[in-house]
Protein backbone atom coordinates (compact mmCIF):
# COMPACT_ATOMS: atom_id res chain seq x y z
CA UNK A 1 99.78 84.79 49.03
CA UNK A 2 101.40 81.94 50.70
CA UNK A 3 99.54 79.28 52.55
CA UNK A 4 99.97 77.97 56.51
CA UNK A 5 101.46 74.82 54.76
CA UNK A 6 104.15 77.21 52.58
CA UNK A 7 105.00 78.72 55.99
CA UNK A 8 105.71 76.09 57.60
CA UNK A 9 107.99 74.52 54.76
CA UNK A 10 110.21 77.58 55.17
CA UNK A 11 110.35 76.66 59.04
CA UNK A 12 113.37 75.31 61.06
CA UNK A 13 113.42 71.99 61.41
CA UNK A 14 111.10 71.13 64.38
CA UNK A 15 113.17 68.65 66.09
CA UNK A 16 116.05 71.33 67.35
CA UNK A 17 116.21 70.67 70.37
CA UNK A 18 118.26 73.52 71.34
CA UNK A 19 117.41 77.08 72.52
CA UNK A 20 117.91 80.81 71.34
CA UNK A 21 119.87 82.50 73.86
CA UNK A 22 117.01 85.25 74.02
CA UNK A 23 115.12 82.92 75.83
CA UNK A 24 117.74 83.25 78.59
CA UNK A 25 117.86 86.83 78.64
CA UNK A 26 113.92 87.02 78.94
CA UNK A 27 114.04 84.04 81.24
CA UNK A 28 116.82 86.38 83.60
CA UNK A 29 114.48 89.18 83.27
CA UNK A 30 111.20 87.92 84.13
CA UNK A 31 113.09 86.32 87.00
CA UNK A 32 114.34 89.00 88.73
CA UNK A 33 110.68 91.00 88.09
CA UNK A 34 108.65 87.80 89.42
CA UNK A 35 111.36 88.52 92.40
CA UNK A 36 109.80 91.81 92.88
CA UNK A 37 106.40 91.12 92.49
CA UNK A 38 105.90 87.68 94.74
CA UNK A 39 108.31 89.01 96.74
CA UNK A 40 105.92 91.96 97.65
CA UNK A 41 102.58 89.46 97.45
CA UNK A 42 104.32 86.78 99.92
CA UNK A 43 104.41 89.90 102.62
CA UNK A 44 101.22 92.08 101.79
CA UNK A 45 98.29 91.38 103.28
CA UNK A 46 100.16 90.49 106.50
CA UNK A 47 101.66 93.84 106.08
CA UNK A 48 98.25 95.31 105.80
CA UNK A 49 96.83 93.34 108.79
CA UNK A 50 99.58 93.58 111.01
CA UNK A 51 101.16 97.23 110.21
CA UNK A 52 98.62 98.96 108.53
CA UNK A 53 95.42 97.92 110.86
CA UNK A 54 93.56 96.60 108.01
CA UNK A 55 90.98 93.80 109.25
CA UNK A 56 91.21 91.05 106.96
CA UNK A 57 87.95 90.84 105.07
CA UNK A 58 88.73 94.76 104.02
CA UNK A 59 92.47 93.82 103.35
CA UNK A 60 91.41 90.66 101.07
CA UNK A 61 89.68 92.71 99.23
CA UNK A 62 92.08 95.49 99.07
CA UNK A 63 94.52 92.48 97.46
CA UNK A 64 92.10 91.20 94.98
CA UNK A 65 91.26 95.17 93.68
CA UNK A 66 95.57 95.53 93.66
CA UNK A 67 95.93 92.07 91.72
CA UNK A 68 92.90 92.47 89.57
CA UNK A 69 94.38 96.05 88.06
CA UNK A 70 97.53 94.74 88.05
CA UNK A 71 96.36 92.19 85.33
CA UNK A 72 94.07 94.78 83.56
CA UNK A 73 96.78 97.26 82.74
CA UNK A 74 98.38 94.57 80.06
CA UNK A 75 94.98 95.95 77.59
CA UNK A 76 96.41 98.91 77.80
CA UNK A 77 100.31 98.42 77.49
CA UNK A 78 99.75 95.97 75.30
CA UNK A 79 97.86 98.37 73.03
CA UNK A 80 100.42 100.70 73.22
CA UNK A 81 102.90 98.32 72.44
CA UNK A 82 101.53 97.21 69.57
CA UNK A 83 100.47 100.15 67.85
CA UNK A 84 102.92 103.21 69.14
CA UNK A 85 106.23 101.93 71.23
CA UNK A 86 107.23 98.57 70.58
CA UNK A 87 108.06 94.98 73.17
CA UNK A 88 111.50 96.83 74.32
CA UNK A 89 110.65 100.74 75.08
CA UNK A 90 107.32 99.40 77.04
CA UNK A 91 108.95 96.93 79.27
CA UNK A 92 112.14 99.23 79.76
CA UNK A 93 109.67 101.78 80.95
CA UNK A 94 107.71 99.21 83.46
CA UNK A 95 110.51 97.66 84.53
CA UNK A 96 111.73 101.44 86.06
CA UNK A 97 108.14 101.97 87.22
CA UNK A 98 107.98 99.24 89.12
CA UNK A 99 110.88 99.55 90.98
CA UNK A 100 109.68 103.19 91.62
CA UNK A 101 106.74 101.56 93.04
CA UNK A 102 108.76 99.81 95.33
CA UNK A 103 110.58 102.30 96.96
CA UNK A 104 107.33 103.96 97.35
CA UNK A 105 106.30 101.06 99.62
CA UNK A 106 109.61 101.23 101.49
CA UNK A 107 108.79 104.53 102.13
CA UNK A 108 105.36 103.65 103.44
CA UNK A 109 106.33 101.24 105.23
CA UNK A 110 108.74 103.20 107.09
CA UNK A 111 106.53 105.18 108.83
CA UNK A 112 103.10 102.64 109.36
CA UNK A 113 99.82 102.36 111.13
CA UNK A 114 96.25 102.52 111.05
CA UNK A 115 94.76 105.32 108.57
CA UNK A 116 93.37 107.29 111.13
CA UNK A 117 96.76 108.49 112.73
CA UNK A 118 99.21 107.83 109.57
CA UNK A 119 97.29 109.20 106.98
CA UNK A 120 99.78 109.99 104.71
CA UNK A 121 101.55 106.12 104.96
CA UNK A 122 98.16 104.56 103.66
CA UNK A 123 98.70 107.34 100.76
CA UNK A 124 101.98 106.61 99.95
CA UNK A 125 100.36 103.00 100.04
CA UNK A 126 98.12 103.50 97.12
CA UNK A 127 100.81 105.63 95.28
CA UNK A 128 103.34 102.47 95.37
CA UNK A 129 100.94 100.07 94.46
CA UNK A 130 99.15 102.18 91.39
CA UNK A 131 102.57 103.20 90.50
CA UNK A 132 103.47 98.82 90.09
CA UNK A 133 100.14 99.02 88.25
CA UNK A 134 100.59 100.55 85.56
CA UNK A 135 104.38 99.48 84.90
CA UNK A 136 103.21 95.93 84.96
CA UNK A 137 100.70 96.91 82.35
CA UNK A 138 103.42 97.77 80.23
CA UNK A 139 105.69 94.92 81.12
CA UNK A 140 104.03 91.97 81.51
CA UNK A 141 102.21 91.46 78.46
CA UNK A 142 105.36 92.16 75.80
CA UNK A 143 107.77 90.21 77.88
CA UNK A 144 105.67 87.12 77.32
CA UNK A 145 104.59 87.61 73.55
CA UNK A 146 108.56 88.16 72.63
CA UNK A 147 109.42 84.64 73.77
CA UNK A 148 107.43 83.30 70.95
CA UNK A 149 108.74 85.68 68.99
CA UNK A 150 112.03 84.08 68.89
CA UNK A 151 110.81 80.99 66.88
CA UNK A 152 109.31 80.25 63.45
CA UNK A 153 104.98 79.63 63.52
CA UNK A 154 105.56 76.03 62.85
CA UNK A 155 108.57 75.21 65.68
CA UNK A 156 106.75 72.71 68.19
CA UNK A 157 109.60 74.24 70.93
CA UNK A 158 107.36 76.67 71.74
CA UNK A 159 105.27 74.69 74.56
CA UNK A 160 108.79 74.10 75.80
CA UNK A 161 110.10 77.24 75.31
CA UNK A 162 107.49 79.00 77.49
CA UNK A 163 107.63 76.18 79.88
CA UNK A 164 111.25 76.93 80.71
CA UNK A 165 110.27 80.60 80.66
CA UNK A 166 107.72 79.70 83.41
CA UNK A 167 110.49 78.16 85.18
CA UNK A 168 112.36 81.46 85.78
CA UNK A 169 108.95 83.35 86.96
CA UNK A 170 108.96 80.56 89.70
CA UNK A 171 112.76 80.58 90.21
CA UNK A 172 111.99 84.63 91.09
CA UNK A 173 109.39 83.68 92.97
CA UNK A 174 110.98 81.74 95.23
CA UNK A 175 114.19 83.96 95.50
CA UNK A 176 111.75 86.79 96.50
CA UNK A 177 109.70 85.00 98.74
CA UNK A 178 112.60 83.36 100.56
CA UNK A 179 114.08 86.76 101.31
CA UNK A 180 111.05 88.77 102.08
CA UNK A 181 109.44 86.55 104.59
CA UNK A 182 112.34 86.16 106.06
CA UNK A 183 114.07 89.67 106.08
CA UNK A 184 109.98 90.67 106.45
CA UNK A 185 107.75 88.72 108.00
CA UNK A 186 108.78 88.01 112.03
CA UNK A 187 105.34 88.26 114.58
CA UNK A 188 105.55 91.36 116.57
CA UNK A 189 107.96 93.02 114.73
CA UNK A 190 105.67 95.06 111.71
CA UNK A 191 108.53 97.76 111.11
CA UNK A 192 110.70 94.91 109.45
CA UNK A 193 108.23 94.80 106.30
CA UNK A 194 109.99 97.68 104.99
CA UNK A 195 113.17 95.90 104.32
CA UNK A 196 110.84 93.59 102.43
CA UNK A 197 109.95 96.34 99.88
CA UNK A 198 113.11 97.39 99.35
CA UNK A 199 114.59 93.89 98.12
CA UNK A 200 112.16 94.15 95.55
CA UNK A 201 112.96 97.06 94.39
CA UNK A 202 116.04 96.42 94.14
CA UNK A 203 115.31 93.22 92.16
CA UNK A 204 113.41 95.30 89.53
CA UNK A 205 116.38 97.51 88.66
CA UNK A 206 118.27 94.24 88.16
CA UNK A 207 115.83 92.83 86.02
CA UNK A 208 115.44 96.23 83.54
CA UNK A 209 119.41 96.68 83.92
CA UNK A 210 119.90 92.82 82.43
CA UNK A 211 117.29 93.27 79.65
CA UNK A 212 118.68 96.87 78.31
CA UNK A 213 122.34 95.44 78.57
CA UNK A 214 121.05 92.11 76.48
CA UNK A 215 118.25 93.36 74.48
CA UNK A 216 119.87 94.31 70.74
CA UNK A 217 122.55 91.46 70.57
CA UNK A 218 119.70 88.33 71.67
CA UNK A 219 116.31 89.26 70.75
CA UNK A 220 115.63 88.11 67.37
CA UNK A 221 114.17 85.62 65.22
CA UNK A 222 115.39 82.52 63.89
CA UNK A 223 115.97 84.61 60.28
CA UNK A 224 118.28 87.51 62.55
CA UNK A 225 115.37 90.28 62.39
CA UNK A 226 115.27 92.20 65.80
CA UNK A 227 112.00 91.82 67.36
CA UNK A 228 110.11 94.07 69.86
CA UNK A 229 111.24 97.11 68.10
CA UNK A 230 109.12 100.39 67.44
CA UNK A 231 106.61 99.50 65.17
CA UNK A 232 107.17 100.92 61.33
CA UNK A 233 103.49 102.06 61.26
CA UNK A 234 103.85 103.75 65.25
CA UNK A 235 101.60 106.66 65.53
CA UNK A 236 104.12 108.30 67.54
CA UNK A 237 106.14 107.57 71.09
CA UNK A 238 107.03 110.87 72.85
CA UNK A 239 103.48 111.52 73.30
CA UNK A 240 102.83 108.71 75.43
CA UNK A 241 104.90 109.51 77.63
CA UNK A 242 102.95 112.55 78.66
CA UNK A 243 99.79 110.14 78.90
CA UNK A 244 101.08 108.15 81.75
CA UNK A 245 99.92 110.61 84.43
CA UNK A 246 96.62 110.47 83.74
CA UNK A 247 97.26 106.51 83.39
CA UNK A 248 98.40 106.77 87.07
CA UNK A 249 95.59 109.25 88.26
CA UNK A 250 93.30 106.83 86.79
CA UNK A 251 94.06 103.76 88.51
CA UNK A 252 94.70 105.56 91.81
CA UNK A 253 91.11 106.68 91.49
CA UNK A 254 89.78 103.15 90.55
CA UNK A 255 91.75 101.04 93.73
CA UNK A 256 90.46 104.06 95.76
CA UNK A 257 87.00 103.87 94.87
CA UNK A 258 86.69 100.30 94.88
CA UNK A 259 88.56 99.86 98.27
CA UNK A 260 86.96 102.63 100.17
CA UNK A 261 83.51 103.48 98.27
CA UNK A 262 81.53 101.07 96.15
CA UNK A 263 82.99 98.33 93.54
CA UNK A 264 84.60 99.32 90.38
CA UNK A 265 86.76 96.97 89.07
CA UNK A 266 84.14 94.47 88.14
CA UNK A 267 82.50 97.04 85.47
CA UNK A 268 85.88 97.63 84.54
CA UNK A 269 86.69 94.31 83.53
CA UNK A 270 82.98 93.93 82.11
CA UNK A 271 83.52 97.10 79.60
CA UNK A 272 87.06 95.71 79.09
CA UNK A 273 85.84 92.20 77.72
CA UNK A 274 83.22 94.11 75.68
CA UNK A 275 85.72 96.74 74.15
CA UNK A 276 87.99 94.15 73.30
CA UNK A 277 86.24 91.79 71.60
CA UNK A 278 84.55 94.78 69.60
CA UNK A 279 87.70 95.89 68.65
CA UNK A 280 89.59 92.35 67.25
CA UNK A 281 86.14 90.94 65.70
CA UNK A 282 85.29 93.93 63.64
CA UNK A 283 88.60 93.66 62.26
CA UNK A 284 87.84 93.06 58.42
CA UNK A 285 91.24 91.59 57.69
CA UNK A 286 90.77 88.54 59.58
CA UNK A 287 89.72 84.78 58.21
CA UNK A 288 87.16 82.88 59.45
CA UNK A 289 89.86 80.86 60.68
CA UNK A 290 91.46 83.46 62.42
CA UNK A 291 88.47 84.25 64.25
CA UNK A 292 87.57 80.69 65.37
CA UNK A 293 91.11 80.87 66.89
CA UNK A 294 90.70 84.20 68.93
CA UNK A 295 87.08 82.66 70.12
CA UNK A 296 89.22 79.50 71.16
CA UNK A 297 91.23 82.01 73.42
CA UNK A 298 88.43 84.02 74.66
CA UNK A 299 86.44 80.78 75.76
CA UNK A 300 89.89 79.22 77.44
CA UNK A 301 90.18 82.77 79.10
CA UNK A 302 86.72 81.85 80.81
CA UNK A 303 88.17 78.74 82.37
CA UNK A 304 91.04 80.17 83.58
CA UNK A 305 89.34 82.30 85.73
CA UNK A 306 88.42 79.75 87.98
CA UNK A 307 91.47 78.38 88.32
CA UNK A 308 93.08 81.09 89.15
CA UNK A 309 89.92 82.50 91.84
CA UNK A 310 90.74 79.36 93.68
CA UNK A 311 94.58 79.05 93.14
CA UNK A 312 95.48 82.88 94.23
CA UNK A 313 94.09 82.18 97.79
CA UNK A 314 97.65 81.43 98.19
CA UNK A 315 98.64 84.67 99.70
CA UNK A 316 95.06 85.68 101.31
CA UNK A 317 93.22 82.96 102.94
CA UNK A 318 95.97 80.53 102.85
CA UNK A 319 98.15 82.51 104.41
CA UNK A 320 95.84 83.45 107.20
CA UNK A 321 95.61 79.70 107.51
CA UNK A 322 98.76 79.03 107.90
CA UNK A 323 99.42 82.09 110.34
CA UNK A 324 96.60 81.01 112.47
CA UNK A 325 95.51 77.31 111.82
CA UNK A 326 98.66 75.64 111.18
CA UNK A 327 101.61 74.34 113.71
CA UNK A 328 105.10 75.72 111.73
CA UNK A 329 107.66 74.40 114.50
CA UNK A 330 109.76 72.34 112.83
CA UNK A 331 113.17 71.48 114.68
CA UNK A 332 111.89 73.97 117.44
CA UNK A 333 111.98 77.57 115.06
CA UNK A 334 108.65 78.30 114.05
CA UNK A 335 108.34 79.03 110.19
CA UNK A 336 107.06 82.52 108.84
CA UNK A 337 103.45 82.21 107.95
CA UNK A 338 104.31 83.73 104.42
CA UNK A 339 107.11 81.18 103.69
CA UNK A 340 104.97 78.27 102.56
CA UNK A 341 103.86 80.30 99.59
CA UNK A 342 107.33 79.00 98.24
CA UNK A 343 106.43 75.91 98.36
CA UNK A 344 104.63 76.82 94.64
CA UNK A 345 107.68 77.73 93.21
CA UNK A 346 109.79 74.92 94.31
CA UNK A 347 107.53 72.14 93.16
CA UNK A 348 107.20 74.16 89.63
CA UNK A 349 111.19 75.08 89.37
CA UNK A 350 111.95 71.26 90.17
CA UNK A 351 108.66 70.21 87.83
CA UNK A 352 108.77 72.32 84.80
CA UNK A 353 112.06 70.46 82.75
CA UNK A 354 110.26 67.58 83.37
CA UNK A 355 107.34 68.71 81.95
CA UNK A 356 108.87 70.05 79.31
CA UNK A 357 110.52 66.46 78.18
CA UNK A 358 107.44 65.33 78.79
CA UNK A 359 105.59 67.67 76.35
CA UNK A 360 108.50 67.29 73.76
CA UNK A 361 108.63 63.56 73.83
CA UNK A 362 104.81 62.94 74.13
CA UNK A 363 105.03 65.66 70.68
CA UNK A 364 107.94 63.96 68.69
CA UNK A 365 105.67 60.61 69.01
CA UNK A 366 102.53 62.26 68.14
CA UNK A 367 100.74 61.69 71.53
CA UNK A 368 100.97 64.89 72.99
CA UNK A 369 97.45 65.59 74.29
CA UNK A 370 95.83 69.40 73.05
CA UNK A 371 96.25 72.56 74.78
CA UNK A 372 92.25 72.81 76.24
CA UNK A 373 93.07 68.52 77.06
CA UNK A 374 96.14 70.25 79.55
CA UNK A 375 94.69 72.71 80.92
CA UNK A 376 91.50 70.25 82.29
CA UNK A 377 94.00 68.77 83.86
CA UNK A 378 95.23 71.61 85.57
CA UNK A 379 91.77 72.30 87.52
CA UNK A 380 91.42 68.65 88.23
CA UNK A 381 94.75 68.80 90.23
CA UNK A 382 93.50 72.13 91.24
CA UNK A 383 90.11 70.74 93.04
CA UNK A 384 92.30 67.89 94.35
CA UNK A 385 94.42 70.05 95.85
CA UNK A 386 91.20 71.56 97.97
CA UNK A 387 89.94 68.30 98.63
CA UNK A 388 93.51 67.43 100.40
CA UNK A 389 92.63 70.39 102.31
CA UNK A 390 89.31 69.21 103.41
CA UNK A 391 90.47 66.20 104.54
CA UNK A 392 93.02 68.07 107.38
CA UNK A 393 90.53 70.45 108.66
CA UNK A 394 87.09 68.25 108.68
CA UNK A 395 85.24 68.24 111.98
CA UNK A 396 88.21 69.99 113.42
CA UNK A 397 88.11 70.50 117.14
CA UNK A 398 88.60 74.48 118.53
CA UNK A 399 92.30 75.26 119.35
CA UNK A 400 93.71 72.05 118.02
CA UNK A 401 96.18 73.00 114.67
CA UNK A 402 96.26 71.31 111.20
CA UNK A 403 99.81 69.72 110.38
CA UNK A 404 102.00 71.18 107.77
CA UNK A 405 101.63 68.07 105.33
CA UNK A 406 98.32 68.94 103.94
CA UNK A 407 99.09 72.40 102.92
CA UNK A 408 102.14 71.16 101.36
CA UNK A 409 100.19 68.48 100.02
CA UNK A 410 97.70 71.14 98.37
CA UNK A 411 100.81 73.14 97.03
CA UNK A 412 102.03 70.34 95.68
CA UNK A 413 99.02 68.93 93.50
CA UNK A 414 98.35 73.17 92.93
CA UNK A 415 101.56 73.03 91.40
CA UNK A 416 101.28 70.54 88.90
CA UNK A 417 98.00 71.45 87.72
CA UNK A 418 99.95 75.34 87.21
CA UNK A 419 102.07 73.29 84.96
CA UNK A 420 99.22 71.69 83.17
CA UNK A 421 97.74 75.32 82.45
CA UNK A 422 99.52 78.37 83.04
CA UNK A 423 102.30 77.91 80.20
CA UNK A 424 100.25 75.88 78.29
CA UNK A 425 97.87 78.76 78.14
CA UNK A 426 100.52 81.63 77.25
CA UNK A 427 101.87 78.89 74.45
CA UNK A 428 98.62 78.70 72.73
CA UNK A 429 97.74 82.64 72.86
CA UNK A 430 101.16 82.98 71.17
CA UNK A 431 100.13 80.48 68.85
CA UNK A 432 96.50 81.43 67.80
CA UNK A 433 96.96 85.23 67.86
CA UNK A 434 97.30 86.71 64.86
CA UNK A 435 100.15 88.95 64.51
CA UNK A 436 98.46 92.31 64.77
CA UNK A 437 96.94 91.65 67.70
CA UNK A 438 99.72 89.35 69.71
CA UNK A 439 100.27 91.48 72.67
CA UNK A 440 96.30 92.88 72.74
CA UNK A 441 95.47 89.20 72.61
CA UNK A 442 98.20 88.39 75.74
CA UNK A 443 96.43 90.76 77.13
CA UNK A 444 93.30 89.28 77.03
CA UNK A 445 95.22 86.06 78.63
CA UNK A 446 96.07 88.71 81.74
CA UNK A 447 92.47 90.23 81.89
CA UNK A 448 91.04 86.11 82.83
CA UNK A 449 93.65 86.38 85.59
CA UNK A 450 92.46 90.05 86.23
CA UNK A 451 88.96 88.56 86.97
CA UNK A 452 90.52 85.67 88.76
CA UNK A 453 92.19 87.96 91.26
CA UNK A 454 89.45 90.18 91.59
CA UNK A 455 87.03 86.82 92.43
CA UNK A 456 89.84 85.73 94.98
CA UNK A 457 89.96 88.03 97.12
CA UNK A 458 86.33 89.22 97.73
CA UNK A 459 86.46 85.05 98.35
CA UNK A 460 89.10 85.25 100.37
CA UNK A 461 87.19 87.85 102.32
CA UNK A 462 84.56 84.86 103.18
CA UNK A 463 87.32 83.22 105.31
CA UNK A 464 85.67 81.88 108.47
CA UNK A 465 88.04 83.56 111.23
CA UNK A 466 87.63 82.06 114.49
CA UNK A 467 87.65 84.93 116.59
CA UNK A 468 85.09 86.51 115.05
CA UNK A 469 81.74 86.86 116.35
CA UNK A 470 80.05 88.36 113.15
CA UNK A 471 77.30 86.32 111.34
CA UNK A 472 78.64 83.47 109.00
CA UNK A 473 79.34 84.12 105.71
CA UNK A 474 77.16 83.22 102.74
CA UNK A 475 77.96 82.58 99.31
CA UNK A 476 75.23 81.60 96.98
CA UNK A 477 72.41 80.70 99.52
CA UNK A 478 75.73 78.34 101.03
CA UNK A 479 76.45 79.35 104.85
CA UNK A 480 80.67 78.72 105.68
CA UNK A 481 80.33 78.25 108.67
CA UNK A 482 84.18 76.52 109.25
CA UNK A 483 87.13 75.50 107.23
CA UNK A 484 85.89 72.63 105.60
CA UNK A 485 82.71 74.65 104.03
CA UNK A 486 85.34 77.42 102.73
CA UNK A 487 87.70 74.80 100.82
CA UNK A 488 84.66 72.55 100.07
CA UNK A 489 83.76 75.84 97.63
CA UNK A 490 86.70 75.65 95.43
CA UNK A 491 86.63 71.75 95.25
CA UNK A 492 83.28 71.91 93.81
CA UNK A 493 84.26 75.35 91.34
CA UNK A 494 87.02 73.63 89.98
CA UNK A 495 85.90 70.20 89.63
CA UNK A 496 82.82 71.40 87.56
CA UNK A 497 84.95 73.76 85.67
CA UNK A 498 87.40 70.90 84.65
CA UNK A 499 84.51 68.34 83.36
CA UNK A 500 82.83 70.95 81.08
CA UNK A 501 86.56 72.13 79.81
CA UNK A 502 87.37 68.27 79.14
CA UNK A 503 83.67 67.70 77.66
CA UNK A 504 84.91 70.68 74.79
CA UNK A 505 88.51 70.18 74.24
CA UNK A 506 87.62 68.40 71.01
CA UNK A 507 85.84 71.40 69.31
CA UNK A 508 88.41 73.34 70.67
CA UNK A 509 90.98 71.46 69.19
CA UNK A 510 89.05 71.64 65.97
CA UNK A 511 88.86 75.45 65.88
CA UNK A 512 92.25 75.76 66.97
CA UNK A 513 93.10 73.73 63.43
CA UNK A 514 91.16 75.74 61.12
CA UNK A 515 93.85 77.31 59.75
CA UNK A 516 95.18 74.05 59.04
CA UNK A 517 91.92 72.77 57.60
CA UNK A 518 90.71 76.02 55.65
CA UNK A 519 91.32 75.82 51.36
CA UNK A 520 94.84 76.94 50.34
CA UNK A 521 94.52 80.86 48.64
């Protein structure tokens, strides 16, 4: 049996500074996907509030139930992709139901208003959006385990590598946002959101048409195995075919229930933490070190979820901020509300090669701090990024709007602190999973942003809006009774969140090197 220390021997050399050309091809794909699926986000709840009738403490929460599934499904597609269809059939087959999705919302969209008199719009509303469900389960996760796939255990490129790969999700996010809020969002015109969905769905055939076209001549290791391929011991793959149905039937049912009824989702994601966990840590073939590295993911995952409660207000409260709150004339046009939601992927498409030397040279010299180290930096810049926030609206006068520069400002610092954590986090999943469970255990990455999303947008729904006369909102025994108490909440969440993951990072960083530090066999 050979040892970590063998493995690594057999490795590339580590300072190649070049990389596989899969990267590219994943990096084009996830592109032109993230095009789809910001695209969509930047336009949504205005589309709900605006076209659909939706008030926006219902539609917030509508949002969080749609993003929270949307990062639960990756459990199941990445079960499936493990154990029965392989990286390439499962995002092949959510790459085409997403776009279906898509055209389902054009369709919706087409023909819009308030539930009570359009009854069948809000329906082909839910179909669209559990229709994107469940092809971003399949998607998301194996598009993001395959880019480690394309380098040895020991290459230190990887940080890089999905740092560049986070590059193109922002690059699509931007494209996508550009064009929808501004083929989509225009005040008093509602019927133009439909041109918005069907950009994005258009996107999404681009993005599966690139990866089937590039998928068997650049996806494989640095030893010229394919990866992502149907797995020798696959229980079958026709089969599940005939399963996704009652995949889609299910989630319809769950964003219906927990939308119109009583919640759902948050038992969901309870059960799905349980199962999980059950299922990896009961799994006799794993070392002691392997399971101090999956417990180093699982108790990351934790922190994550506050970042990203406080960071996805982006296109919920934010945005309501920024349609209501916020003077947008610049040079005498007045900017889409939805626009400034770009400003996340610019900073992070001009930021991430830079971060990326950074990481690289900071590694070559031995200095490079550890993963958990990062990511405590990302909710620092996180909090200040709130704080920036509290600063523009405090003891702000009725009717009087907050300048442009401190939401920018907030995107900015958001930005770098998504840089400190987000690819730092998929980088060290791909690097502590083992390889049985590498897309179950991306999954587990997406289920901490499934609770994240869920979180933001019932807090989201706590947004003071003026022109209500309903009673304050509490959270916690804490009344928001204006701006400054709202923001005030995630500068406090995020701060404490950052401390405690700082005050850890060295036992992290310990487990993380078990492996390392565990007898030869």
């Amino acid at each position: 049996m050979q040892t970590a220390s063998a493995v690594r021997e057999q490795a590339p050399p580590a300072a190649s500074t070049g990389h596989p050309k899969g990267l590219y091809l994943l990096f084009a794909t996830e592109m032109w996907e993230r095009f789809s699926y910001y695209g969509m986000r930047a336009v949504l709840v205005l589309f709900l509030t605006k076209a659909m009738m939706m008030d926006k403490a219902f539609a917030s929460k509508f949002y969080g139930g749609y993003t929270s599934l949307v990062y639960l499904t990756p459990l199941i597609g990445g079960y499936i992709s493990d154990r029965y269809w392989g990286n390439r059939r499962s995002i092949l087959t959510g790459g085409l139901l997403m776009a279906l999705g898509q055209f389902t919302l054009f369709a919706s969209a087409s023909n819009y208003g308030p539930a009570s008199t359009h009854e069948l719009s809000h329906w082909l509303l839910y179909l669209g959006l559990g229709t994107m469900i469940v092809g971003n389960g399949f998607f998301k996760p194996n598009i993001s385990s395959m880019v480690g796939s394309l380098y040895s255990p020991a290459d230190t490129r990887k940080d890089a590598a999905y740092t560049i790969f986070y590059m193109g999700i922002n690059l699509g996010s931007f494209l996508g946002n550009t064009i929808t809020s501004l083929i989509g969002d225009k005040d008093g015109h509602p019927e133009l959101f439909r041109w918005a969905f069907l950009a994005c769905g258009i996107a999404m055939v681009l993005g599966t048409l690139v990866f089937n076209w590039g998928k068997g001549k650049y996806l494989h290791t640095p030893e010229g195995e394919q990866v992502g391929e149907t797995p020798v011991h696959s229980g079958g793959v026709k089969g599940i075919f005939a399963l996704l149905p009652v995949l889609l039937a299910l989630v319809l049912g769950t964003l219906w229930l927990d939308s119109a009824k009583f919640p759902t989702i948050a038992p969901l994601l309870g059960l799905a933490v349980v199962g999980i966990a059950f299922m990896i840590f009961t799994d006799k073939s794993l070392t002691g070190a392997d399971v101090q590295r999956v417990l180093v993911i699982f108790i990351v995952s934790f922190f994550v979820v506050f970042f990203w409660a406080a960071f996805e207000q982006a296109p919920a409260s934010l945005t309501f901020f920024a349609d209501e709150q916020m003077n947008r004339t610049i040079f005498g046009y007045e900017l889409p509300a939805s626009i400034f939601q770009n400003l996340n992927a610019i900073f992070v498409v001009a930021g991430a090669p830079l971060m990326a030397m950074v990481w690289t040279a900071l590694g070559r010299r031995k200095a490079e701090p550890a993963s958990p180290v990062k990511m405590a930096m990302g909710l620092a810049l996180l909090a200040a990024g709130y704080l920036v926030m509290c600063f523009g609206v405090h003891n702000l006068m009725p009717g009087v709007k907050v300048s442009m520069f401190f939401l920018v400002a907030l995107y900015f610092l958001h930005s770098a602190g998504e840089l400190c954590l987000s690819p730092i986090g998929l980088s060290l999943v791909n690097k502590l999973a083992p390889l049985k469970f590498s897309s179950l255990l991306m999954a587990v990455w997406f289920l901490a942003n499934a609770a994240a999303n869920y979180l933001a947008g019932y807090m989201s729904s706590l947004y003071p809006d003026p022109k209500s006369t309903a009673p304050a909102p509490v959270l916690l025994g804490f009344h928001i009774t204006n701006l400054y108490d709202f923001f005030l909440v995630f500068v406090v969440s995020a701060a404490v969140a950052a401390i405690l993951l700082f005050l850890i990072s060295s036992k992290l960083a310990k487990m993380m090197d078990a492996r390392n530090l565990a007898p030869a066999v």
